[in-house]
Protein backbone atom coordinates (compact mmCIF):
# COMPACT_ATOMS: atom_id res chain seq x y z
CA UNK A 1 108.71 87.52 -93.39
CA UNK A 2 105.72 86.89 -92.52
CA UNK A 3 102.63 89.96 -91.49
CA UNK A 4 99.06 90.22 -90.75
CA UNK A 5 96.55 92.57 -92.10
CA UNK A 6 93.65 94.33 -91.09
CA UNK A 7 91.29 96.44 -92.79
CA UNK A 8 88.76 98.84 -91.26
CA UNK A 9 85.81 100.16 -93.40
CA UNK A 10 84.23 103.67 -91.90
CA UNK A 11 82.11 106.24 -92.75
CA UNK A 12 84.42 108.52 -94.18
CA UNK A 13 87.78 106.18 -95.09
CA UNK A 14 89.16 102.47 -95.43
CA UNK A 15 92.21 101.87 -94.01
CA UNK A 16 94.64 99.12 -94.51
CA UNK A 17 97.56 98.13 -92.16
CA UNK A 18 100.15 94.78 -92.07
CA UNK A 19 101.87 94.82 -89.13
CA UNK A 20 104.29 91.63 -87.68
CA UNK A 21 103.49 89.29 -85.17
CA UNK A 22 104.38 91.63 -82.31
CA UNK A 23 102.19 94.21 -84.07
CA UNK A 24 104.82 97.10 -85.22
CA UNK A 25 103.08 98.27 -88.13
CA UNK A 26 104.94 97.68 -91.44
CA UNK A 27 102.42 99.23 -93.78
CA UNK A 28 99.43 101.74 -93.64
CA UNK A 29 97.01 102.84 -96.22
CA UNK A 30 94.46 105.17 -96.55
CA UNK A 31 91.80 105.95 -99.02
CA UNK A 32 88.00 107.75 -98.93
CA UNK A 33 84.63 105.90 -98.98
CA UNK A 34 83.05 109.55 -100.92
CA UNK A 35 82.42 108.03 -104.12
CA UNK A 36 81.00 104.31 -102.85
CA UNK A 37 77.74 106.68 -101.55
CA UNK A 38 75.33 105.90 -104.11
CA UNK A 39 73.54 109.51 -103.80
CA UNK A 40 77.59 110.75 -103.93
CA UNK A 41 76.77 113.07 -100.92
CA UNK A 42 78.91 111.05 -98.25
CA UNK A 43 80.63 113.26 -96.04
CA UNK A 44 82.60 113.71 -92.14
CA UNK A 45 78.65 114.49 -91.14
CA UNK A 46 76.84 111.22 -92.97
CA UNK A 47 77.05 109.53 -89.40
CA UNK A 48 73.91 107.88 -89.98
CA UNK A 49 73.72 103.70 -88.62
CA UNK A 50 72.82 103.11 -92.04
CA UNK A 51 74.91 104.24 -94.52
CA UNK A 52 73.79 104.05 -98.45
CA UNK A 53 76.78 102.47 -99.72
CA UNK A 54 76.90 100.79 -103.60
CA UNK A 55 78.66 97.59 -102.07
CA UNK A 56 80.76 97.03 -106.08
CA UNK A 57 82.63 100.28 -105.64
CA UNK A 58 83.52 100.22 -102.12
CA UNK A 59 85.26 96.77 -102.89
CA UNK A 60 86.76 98.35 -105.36
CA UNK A 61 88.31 101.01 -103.42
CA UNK A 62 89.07 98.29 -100.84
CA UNK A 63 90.76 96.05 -103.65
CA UNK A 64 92.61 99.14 -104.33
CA UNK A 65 93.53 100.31 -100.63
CA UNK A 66 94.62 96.79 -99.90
CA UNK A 67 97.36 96.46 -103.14
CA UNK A 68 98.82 99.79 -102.44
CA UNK A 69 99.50 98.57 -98.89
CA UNK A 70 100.81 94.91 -99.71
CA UNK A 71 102.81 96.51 -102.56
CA UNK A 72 105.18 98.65 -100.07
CA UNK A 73 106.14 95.43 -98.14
CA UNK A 74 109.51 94.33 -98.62
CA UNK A 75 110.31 91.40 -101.34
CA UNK A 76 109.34 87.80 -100.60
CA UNK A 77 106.95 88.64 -97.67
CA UNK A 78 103.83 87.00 -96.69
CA UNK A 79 100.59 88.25 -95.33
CA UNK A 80 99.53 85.02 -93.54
CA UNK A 81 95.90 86.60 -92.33
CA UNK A 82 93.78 89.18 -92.88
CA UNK A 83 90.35 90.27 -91.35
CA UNK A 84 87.87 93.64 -91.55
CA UNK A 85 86.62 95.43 -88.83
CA UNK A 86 83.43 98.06 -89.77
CA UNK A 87 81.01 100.41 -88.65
CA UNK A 88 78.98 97.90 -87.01
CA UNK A 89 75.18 98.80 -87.55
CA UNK A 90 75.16 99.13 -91.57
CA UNK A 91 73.87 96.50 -93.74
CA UNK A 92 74.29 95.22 -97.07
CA UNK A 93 71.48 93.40 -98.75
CA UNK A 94 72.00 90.16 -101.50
CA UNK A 95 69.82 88.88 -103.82
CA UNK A 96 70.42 84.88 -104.25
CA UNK A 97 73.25 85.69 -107.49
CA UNK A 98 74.82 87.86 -105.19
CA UNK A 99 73.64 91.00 -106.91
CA UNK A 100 73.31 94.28 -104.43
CA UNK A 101 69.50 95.28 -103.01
CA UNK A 102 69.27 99.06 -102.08
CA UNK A 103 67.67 99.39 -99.02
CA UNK A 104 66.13 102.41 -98.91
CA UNK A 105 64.03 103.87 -96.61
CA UNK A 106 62.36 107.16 -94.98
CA UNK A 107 61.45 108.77 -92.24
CA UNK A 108 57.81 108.19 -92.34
CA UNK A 109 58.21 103.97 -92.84
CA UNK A 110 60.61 103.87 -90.05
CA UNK A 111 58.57 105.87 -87.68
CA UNK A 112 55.48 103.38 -88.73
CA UNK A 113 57.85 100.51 -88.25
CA UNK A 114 58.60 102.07 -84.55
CA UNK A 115 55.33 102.26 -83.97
CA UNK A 116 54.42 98.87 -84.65
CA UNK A 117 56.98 97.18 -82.48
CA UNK A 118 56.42 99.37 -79.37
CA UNK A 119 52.75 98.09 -79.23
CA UNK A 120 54.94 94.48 -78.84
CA UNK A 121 57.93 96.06 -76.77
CA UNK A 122 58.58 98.73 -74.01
CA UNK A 123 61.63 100.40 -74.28
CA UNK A 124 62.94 98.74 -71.63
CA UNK A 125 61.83 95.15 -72.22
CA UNK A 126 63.73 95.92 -76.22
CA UNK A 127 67.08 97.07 -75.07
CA UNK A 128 66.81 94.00 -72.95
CA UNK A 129 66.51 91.73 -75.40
CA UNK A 130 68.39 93.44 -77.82
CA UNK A 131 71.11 96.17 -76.28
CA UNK A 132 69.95 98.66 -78.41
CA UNK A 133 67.65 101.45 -78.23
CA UNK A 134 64.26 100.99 -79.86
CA UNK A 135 64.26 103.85 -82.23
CA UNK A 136 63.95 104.91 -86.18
CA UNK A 137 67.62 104.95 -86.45
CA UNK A 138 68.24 101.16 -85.59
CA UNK A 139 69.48 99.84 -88.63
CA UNK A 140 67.26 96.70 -87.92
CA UNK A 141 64.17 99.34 -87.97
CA UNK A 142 65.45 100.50 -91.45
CA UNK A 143 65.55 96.35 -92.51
CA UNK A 144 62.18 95.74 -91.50
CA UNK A 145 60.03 98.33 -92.76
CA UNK A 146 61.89 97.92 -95.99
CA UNK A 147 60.85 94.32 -96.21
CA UNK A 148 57.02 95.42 -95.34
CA UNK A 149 57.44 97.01 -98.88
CA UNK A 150 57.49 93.41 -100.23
CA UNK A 151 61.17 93.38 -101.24
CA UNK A 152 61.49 90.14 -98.69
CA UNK A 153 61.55 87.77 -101.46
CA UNK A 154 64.56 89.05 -102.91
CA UNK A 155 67.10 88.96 -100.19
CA UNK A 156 69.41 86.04 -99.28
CA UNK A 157 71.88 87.46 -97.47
CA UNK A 158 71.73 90.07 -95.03
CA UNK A 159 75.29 91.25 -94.42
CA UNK A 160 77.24 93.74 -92.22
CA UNK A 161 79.83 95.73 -94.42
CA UNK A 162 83.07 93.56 -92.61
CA UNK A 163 81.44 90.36 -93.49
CA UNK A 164 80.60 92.30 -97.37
CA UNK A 165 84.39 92.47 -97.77
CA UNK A 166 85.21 89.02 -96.29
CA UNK A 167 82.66 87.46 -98.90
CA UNK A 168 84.09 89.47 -101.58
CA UNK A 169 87.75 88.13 -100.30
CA UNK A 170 86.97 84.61 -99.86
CA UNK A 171 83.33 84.13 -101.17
CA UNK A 172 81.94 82.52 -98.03
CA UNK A 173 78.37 84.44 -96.46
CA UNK A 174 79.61 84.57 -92.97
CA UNK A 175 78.09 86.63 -90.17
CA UNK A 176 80.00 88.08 -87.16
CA UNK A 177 78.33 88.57 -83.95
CA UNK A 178 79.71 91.78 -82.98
CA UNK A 179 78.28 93.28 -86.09
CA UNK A 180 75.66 91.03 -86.78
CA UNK A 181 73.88 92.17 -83.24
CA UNK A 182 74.59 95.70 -84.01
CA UNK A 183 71.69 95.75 -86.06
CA UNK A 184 69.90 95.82 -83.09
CA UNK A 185 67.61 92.69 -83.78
CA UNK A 186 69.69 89.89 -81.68
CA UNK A 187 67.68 88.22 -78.86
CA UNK A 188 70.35 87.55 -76.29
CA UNK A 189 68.26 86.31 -74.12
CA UNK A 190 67.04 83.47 -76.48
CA UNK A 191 70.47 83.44 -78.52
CA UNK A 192 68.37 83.77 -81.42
CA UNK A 193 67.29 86.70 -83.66
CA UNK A 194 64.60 88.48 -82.01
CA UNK A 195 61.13 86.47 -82.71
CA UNK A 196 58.64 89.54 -83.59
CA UNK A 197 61.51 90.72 -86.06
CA UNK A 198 61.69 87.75 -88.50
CA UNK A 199 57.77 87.76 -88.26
CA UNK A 200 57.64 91.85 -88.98
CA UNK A 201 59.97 91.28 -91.76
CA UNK A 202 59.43 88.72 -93.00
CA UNK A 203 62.86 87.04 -93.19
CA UNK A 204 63.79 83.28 -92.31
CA UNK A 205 67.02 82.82 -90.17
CA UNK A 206 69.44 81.71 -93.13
CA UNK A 207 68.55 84.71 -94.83
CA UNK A 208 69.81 86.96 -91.65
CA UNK A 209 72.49 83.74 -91.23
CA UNK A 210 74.35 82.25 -88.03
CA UNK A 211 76.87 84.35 -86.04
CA UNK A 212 79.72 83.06 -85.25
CA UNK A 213 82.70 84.74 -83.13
CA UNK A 214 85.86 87.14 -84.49
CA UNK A 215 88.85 86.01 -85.03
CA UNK A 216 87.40 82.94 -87.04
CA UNK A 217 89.33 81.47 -89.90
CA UNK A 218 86.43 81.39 -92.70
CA UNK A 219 88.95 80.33 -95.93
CA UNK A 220 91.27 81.88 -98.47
CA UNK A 221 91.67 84.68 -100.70
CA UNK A 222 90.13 83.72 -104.07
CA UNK A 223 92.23 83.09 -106.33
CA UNK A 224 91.24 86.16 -108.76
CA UNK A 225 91.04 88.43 -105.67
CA UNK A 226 94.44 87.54 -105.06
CA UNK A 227 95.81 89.12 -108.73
CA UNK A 228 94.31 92.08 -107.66
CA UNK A 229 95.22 92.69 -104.46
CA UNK A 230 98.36 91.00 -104.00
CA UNK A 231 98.07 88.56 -101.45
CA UNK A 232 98.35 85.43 -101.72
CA UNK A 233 95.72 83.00 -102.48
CA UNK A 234 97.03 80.89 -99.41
CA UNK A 235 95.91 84.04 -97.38
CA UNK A 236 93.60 82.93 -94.62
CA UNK A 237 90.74 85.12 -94.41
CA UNK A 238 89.01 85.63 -90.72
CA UNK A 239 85.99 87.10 -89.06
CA UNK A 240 86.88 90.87 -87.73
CA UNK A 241 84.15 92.41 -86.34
CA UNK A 242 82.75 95.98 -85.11
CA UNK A 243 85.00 98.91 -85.42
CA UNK A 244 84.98 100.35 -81.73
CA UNK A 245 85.44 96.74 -79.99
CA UNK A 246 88.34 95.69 -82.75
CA UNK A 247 89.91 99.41 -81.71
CA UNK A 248 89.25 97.98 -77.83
CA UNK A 249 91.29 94.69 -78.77
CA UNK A 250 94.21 96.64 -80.30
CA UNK A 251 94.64 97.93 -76.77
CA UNK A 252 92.82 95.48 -74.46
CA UNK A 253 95.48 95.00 -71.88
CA UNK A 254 94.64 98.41 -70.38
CA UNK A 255 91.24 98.17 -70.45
CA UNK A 256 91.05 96.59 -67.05
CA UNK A 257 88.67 98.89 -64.29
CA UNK A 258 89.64 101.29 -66.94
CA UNK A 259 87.22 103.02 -69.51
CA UNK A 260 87.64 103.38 -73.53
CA UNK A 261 87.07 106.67 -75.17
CA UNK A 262 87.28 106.63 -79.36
CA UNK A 263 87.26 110.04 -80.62
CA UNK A 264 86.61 109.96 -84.32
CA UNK A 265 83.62 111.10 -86.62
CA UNK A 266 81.85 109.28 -83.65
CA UNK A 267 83.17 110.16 -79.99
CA UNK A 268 81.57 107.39 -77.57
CA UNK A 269 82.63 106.16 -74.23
CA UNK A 270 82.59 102.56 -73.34
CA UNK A 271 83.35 99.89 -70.01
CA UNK A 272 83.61 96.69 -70.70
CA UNK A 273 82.82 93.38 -68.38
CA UNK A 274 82.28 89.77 -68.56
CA UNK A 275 78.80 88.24 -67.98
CA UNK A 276 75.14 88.62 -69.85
CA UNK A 277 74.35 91.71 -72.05
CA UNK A 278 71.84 93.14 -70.50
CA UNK A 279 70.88 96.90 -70.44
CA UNK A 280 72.05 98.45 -67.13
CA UNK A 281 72.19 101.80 -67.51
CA UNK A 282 69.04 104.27 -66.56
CA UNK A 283 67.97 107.40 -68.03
CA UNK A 284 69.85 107.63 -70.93
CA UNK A 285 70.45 106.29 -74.45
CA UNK A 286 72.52 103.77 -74.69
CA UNK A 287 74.07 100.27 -76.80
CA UNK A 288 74.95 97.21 -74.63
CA UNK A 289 77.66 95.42 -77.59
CA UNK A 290 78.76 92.16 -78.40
CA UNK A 291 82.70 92.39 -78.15
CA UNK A 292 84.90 90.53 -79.96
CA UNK A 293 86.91 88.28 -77.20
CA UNK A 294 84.24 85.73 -76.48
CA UNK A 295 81.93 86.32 -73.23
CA UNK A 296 82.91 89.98 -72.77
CA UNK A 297 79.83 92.54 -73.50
CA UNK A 298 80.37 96.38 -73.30
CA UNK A 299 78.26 99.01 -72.38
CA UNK A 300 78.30 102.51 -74.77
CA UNK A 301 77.15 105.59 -75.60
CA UNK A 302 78.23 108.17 -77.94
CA UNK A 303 77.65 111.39 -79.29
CA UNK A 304 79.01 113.14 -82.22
CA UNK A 305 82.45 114.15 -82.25
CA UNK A 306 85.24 114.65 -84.70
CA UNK A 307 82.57 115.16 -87.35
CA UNK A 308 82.01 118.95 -85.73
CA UNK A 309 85.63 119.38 -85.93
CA UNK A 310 85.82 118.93 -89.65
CA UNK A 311 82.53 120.94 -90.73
CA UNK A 312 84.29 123.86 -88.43
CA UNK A 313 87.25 123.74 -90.44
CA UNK A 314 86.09 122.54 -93.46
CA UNK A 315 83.52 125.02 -93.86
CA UNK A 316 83.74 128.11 -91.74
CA UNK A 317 87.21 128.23 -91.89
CA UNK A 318 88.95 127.22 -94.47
CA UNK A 319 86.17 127.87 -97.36
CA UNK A 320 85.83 131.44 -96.13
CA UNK A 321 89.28 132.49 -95.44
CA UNK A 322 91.65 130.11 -98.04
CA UNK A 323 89.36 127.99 -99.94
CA UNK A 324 90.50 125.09 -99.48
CA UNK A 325 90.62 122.67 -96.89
CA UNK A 326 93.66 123.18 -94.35
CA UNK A 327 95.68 120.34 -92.44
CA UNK A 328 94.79 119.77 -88.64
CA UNK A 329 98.56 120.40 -87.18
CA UNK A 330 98.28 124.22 -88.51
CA UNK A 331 94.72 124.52 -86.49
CA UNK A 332 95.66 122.98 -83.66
CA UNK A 333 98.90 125.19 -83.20
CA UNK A 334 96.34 128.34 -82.60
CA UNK A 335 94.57 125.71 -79.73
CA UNK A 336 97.66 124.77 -78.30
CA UNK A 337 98.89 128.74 -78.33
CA UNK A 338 96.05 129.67 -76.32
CA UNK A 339 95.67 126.84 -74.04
CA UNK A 340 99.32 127.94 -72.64
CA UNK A 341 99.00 131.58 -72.67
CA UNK A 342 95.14 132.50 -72.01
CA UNK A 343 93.67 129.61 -69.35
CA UNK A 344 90.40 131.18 -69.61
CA UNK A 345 88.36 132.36 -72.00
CA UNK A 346 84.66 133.77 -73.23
CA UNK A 347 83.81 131.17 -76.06
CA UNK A 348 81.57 128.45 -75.29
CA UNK A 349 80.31 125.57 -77.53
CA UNK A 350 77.02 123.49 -77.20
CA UNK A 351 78.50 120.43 -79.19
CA UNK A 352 75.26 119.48 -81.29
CA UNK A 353 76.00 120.73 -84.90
CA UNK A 354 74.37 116.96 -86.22
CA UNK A 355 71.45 117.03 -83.39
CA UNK A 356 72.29 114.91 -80.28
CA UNK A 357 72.36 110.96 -79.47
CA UNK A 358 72.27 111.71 -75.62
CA UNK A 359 70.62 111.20 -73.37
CA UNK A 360 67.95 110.18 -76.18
CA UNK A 361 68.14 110.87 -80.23
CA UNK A 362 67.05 113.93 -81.30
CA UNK A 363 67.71 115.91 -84.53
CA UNK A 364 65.75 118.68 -83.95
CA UNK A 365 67.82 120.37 -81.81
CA UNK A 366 71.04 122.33 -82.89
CA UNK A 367 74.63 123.69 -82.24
CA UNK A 368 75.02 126.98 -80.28
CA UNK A 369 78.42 128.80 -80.14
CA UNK A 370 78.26 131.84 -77.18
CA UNK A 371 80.35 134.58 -76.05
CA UNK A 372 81.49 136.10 -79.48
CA UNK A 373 83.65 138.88 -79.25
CA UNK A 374 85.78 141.09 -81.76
CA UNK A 375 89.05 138.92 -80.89
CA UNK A 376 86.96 135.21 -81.71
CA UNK A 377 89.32 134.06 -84.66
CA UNK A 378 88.87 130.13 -85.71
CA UNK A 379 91.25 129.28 -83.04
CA UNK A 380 89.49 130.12 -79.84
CA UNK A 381 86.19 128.77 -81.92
CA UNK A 382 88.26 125.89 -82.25
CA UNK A 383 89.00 125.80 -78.43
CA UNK A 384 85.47 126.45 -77.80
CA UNK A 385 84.33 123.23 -79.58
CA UNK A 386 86.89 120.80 -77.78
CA UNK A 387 86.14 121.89 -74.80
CA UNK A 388 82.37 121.16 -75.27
CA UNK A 389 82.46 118.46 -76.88
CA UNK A 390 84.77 117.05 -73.32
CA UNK A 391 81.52 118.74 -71.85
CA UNK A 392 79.44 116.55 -73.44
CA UNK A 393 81.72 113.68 -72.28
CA UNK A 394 81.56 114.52 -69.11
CA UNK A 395 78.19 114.12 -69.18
CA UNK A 396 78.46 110.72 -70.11
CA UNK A 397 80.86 109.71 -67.99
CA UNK A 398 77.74 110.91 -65.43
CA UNK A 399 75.20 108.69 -67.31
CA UNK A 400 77.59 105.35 -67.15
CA UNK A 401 77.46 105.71 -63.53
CA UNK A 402 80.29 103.34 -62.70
CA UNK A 403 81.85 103.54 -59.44
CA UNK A 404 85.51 104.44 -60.20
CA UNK A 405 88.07 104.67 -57.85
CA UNK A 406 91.58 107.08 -57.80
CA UNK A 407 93.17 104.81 -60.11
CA UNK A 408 90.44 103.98 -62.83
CA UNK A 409 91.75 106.20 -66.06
CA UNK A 410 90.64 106.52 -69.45
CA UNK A 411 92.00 105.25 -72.53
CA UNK A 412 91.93 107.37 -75.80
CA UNK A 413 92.13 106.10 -79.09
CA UNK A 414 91.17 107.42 -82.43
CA UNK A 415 91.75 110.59 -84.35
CA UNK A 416 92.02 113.62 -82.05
CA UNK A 417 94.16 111.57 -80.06
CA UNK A 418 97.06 112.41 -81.93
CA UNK A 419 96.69 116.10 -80.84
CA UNK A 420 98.29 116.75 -76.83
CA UNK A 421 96.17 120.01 -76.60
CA UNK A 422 93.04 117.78 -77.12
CA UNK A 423 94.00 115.28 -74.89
CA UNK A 424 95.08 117.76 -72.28
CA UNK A 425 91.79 119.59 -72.60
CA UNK A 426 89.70 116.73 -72.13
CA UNK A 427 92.27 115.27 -69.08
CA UNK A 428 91.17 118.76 -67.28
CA UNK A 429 87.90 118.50 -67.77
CA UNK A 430 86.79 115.24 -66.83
CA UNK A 431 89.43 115.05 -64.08
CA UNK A 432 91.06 111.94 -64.93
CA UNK A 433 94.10 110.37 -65.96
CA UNK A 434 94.46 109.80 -69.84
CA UNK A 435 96.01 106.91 -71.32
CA UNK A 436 96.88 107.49 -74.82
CA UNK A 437 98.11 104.85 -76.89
CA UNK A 438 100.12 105.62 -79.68
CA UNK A 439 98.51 103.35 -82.04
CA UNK A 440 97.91 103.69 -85.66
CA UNK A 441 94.78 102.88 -86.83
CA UNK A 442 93.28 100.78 -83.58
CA UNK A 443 90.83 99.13 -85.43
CA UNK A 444 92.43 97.84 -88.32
CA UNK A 445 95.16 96.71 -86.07
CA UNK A 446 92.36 95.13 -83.97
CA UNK A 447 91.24 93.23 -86.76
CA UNK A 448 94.89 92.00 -88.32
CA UNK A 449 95.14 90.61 -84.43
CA UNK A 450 91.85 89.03 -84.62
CA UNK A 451 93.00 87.44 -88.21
CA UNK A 452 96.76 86.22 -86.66
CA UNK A 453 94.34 84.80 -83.77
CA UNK A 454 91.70 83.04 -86.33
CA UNK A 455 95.53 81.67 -88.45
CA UNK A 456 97.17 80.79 -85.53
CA UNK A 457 99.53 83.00 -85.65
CA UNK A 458 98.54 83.90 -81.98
CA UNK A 459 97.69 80.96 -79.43
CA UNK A 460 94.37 82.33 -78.32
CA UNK A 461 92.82 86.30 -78.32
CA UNK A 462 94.91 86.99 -74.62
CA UNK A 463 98.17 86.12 -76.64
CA UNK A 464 97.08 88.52 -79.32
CA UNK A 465 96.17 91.44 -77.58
CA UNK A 466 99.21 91.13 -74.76
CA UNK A 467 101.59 90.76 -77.41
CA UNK A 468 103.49 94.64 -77.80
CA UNK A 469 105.96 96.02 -79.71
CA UNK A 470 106.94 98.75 -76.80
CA UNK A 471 103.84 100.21 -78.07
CA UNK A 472 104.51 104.10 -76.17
CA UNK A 473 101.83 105.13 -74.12
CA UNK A 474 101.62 109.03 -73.40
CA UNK A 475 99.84 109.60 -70.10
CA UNK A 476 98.18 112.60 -69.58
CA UNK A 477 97.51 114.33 -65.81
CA UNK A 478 94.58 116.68 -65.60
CA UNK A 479 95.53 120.06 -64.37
CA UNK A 480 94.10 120.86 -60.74
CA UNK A 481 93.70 124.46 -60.95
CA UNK A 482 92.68 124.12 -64.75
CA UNK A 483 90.19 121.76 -63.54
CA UNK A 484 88.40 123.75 -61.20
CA UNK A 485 87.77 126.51 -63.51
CA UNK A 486 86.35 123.61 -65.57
CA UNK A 487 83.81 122.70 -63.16
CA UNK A 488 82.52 126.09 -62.33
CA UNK A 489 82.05 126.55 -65.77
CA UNK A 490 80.37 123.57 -66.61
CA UNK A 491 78.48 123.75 -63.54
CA UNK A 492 77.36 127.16 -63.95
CA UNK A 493 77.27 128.00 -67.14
CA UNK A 494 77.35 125.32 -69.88
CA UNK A 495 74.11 123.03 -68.23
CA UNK A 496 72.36 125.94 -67.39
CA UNK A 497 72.54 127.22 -71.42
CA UNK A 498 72.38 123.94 -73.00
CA UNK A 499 69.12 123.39 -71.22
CA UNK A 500 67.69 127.21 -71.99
CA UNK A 501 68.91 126.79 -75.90
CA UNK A 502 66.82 122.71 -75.87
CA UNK A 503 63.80 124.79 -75.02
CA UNK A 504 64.21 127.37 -77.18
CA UNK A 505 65.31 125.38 -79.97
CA UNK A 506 61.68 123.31 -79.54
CA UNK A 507 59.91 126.86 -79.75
CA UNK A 508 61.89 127.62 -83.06
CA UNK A 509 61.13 124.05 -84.67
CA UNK A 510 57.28 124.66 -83.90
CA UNK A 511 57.54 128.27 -85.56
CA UNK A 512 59.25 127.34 -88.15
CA UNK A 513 56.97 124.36 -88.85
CA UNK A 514 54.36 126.93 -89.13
CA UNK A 515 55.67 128.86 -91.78
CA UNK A 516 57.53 126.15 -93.96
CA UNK A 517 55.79 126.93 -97.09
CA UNK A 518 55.64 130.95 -97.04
C-alpha cells in the first residue's frame, strides 16, 4: 500500500493530500496559514508576492497538517514520496545556523530600489531577461533594497517557502527553478541570476543557490521529522515547485492548444509552450514562468479573484446580517436561483476591491458596485461580482492575444470551480468551452506527482501526469443567447464605466491627498 503526498503552502491555507499511483486521492487535509503571519493580520486579501510569514510556525502547522493526513491512511501503508508546491514569489531568508531573517521592507525603499534599476533596465529589456514585470512588488525588489540596509552579511540562504518546507523535511538547502525564478531576478538569457542584482544586493550566487528542476529526489525525511509527522524516515523527499504550474501538471494532458484558468484568492489565466522564456505579450502586465516539466515556459497574468468573493461574504454579508461567517453552498444557491429565473439583471461589479494587477499594478484605484436598487440582496451582489470578475477575464483573454481556433477551450481549476453557476457564468461570458476537472486540491496533487516522478514511482513527468484515475471532467457550453447579452453589456456598459470610475478614482486620490491630515 503504497501513496504519494503532496503539500501546497498558500496564502490563506496548507493543504495536504496522499493519493495512489493512479492519483485517486486517499487522504486530504486542510489547515490555515493566519497565525504563521508574524504581524497576525493574514487574511483572503494579504495577496501580496511577499508574504511576512514566521517560517518556525508555519512548519509547525505543516508538521501538523501533514500527521493528521498520514494518520487517516489505512494500517501498514507507505508514503513512498512527498514534495511541496507554494506561492511562488515569497521568500524566506537564513542566517548561516539556520535561524529566520525578517525581511522587511516599505514602500518608500522599494520604490528607491525601482528607481535604481530602471536607470540599468527598460521595462522591456527586464521582463526579457527576467519574465517578470519590473515593479515594487517583485519580491526580488523587496530582497534587494533590504540588503542595501546592510543586512547582506547575514543571509545564507535565500529560500522560496516549498524549498523552506523541503529543508525542514530533509535538511538539504535546495532551490527549485519554478520558484526560484519567481522572484523575478533569473537571467534566462544568461542562465544565471541576473548580473546588476547580485551587485545591487549584494549577494554571492551560493547564497541565492543553484536551481535545479521539480520532481527531483533531494533525500529523506529526517529522522525526528519523521516522529512527528508520521512518515517514514525512508520517505524520499523531492523538489515541487510553484503553485499554479504544479496545479497545471495535475491536469497537463488537457492543456494542449488549450488555456489554464486557476480561480482562487488569485484568478490568473495562463498558455503554456515549449521554447525560450521570453516576454511576448504587449501592452499589458504580465509573468513569463518557469514550469515544472523541463523546457516548457508559460505565459500569465492575473488579477484578483476569489479574495473579493470572501471579503463580500465575509464582511458585508455575513458580519452584518448573522455574524458569523456563512458556508459558500448556501450563497451560491441565491446565484444559481437567479441565474435560472432572472437572465438579466441591473447590478454591475468593477472587480477591483484590492486595486488591480492589469493591464499594469495599481493600488490606487478601487471597487465600484452600480445599479443598486431596493430588491439588491447579497445574492444578486453576489452575481454582480462573478460576472465581473469573468469581465475582467475576458479582458485578459484579449491581452494574451493567442490565436484560438473553434476547438481551443479553457480549463478551470481551483476554488470556484466547484460551483456550476460560476463556471456557467464565466462559460457565457467569455464564449468558450469550459473544461472543469474535478480535482481536489490541483496543486498539491501536482506536487505528490512531481514527488512519485522524482521516486520513481512514475517513469518520467509524461507518465505522471497521463496517468488517471477516471478523473470526471464536467464540460461546460456557453449559452448563445446568454452570451450575447454578455457582450452588449460588456461592450457597452462595463468598459465604458470602468474607464469613467479609473479617472475619477485618480481625481479622488489627489483630493484626498490634499486633505489627509485635516
Amino acid at each position: 500500500m503504497e501513496y504519494i503526498a503532496g503539500i501546497d503552502i498558500g496564502g490563506t491555507s496548507i493543504k495536504v493530500v496522499v493519493c495512489d499511483r493512479m492519483k485517486k486521492i486517499v487522504s486530504f487535509e486542510k489547515s490555515s496559514t493566519l497565525s504563521a503571519y508574524r504581524t497576525q493580520k493574514g487574511s483572503i486579501a494579504d495577496t501580496g508576492p511577499q508574504r511576512n510569514f514566521n517560517g518556525e510556525i508555519l512548519w509547525e502547522i505543516t508538521k501538523k497538517t501533514i500527521y493528521k493526513a498520514v494518520r487517516r491512511l489505512p494500517k501498514n501503508s507507505f508514503v513512498y514520496s512527498i514534495a511541496v508546491s507554494s506561492c511562488g514569489c515569497t521568500l524566506l531568508l537564513l542566517d548561516g545556523n539556520g535561524r529566520q531573517i525578517n525581511l522587511k521592507t516599505d514602500d518608500k525603499m522599494r520604490l528607491d530600489e525601482v528607481n535604481a534599476y530602471k536607470k540599468q533596465y527598460t521595462h522591456e529589456d527586464f521582463q526579457s531577461y527576467t519574465g517578470y514585470p519590473l515593479e515594487a512588488d517583485n519580491s526580488g525588489i523587496h530582497l534587494s533594497a533590504f540588503c542595501r540596509t546592510g543586512q547582506k552579511s547575514k543571509i545564507a540562504h535565500v529560500l522560496s517557502v516549498d524549498d523552506y518546507i523541503l529543508w525542514k523535511l530533509c535538511g538539504e538547502t535546495v532551490r527549485n527553478y519554478s520558484t526560484a525564478a519567481s522572484c523575478g531576478m533569473w537571467d534566462w538569457q544568461k542562465n544565471k541570476w541576473l548580473s546588476y542584482f547580485l551587485e545591487q544586493s549584494g549577494l554571492d550566487e551560493e547564497a541565492m543557490g543553484c536551481p535545479v528542476e521539480s520532481g527531483i529526489a533531494v533525500g529523506n525525511v529526517q529522522k525526528r521529522v519523521a516522529e512527528d509527522t508520521g512518515l517514514s524516515h525512508k520517505t524520499v523527499v523531492c523538489t515541487g515547485g510553484h503553485d499554479y504550474e504544479c496545479a497545471a501538471f495535475a491536469c497537463h494532458s488537457e492543456l494542449e492548444n488549450n488555456i489554464f484558468n486557476v480561480t482562487g484568492t488569485v484568478d490568473l489565466i495562463a498558455v503554456f509552450s515549449k521554447g525560450d522564456l521570453i516576454g511576448r505579450i504587449q501592452g499589458c502586465r504580465h509573468i513569463s514562468d518557469k514550469h515544472v516539466i523541463p523546457d516548457f515556459h508559460s505565459d500569465m497574468m492575473e488579477t484578483i479573484g476569489a479574495a473579493q468573493t470572501e471579503w463580500l461574504k465575509n464582511q458585508i454579508i455575513a458580519r452584518q446580517e448573522y455574524g458569523f461567517s456563512l458556508d459558500w453552498e448556501s450563497c451560491f444557491k441565491d446565484v444559481e436561483k437567479l441565474y435560472n429565473e432572472h437572465p438579466v439583471s441591473t447590478e454591475l461589479f468593477i472587480p477591483k476591491v484590492f486595486g488591480t494587477c492589469v493591464p499594469e499594478t495599481n493600488h490606487h484605484i478601487y471597487g465600484v458596485f452600480c445599479g443598486l436598487q431596493e430588491q439588491t440582496d447579497s445574492g444578486t451582489l453576489l452575481r454582480a461580482m462573478i460576472e465581473g470578475m469573468a469581465f475582467q477575464n475576458l479582458k485578459m483573454l484579449g491581452w494574451l492575444n493567442r490565436e484560438r481556433d473553434e476547438h481551443t477551450k479553457i480549463v478551470a481549476v481551483g476554488g470556484a470551480g466547484k460551483s456550476p453557476v460560476w463556471m456557467q457564468i464565466k462559460a457565457d461570458i467569455l464564449n468558450i468551452d469550459i473544461l472543469s476537472p474535478e480535482i481536489t486540491e490541483a496543486s498539491a496533487l501536482g506536487a505528490a506527482m512531481l514527488g512519485g516522478t522524482g521516486s520513481g514511482i512514475f517513469r518520467d513527468y509524461e507518465e505522471a501526469w497521463r496517468i488517471s484515475d477516471s478523473t470526471k471532467i464536467r464540460m461546460v457550453h456557453p449559452d448563445r443567447e446568454r452570451t450575447e447579452y454578455y457582450q452588449e453589456i460588456y461592450r457597452k456598459v462595463f468598459l465604458p464605466l470602468e474607464q469613467r470610475m479609473e479617472a475619477l478614482d485618480k481625481i479622488r486620490t489627489k483630493i484626498n491627498r490634499a486633505y489627509r491630515r485635516m
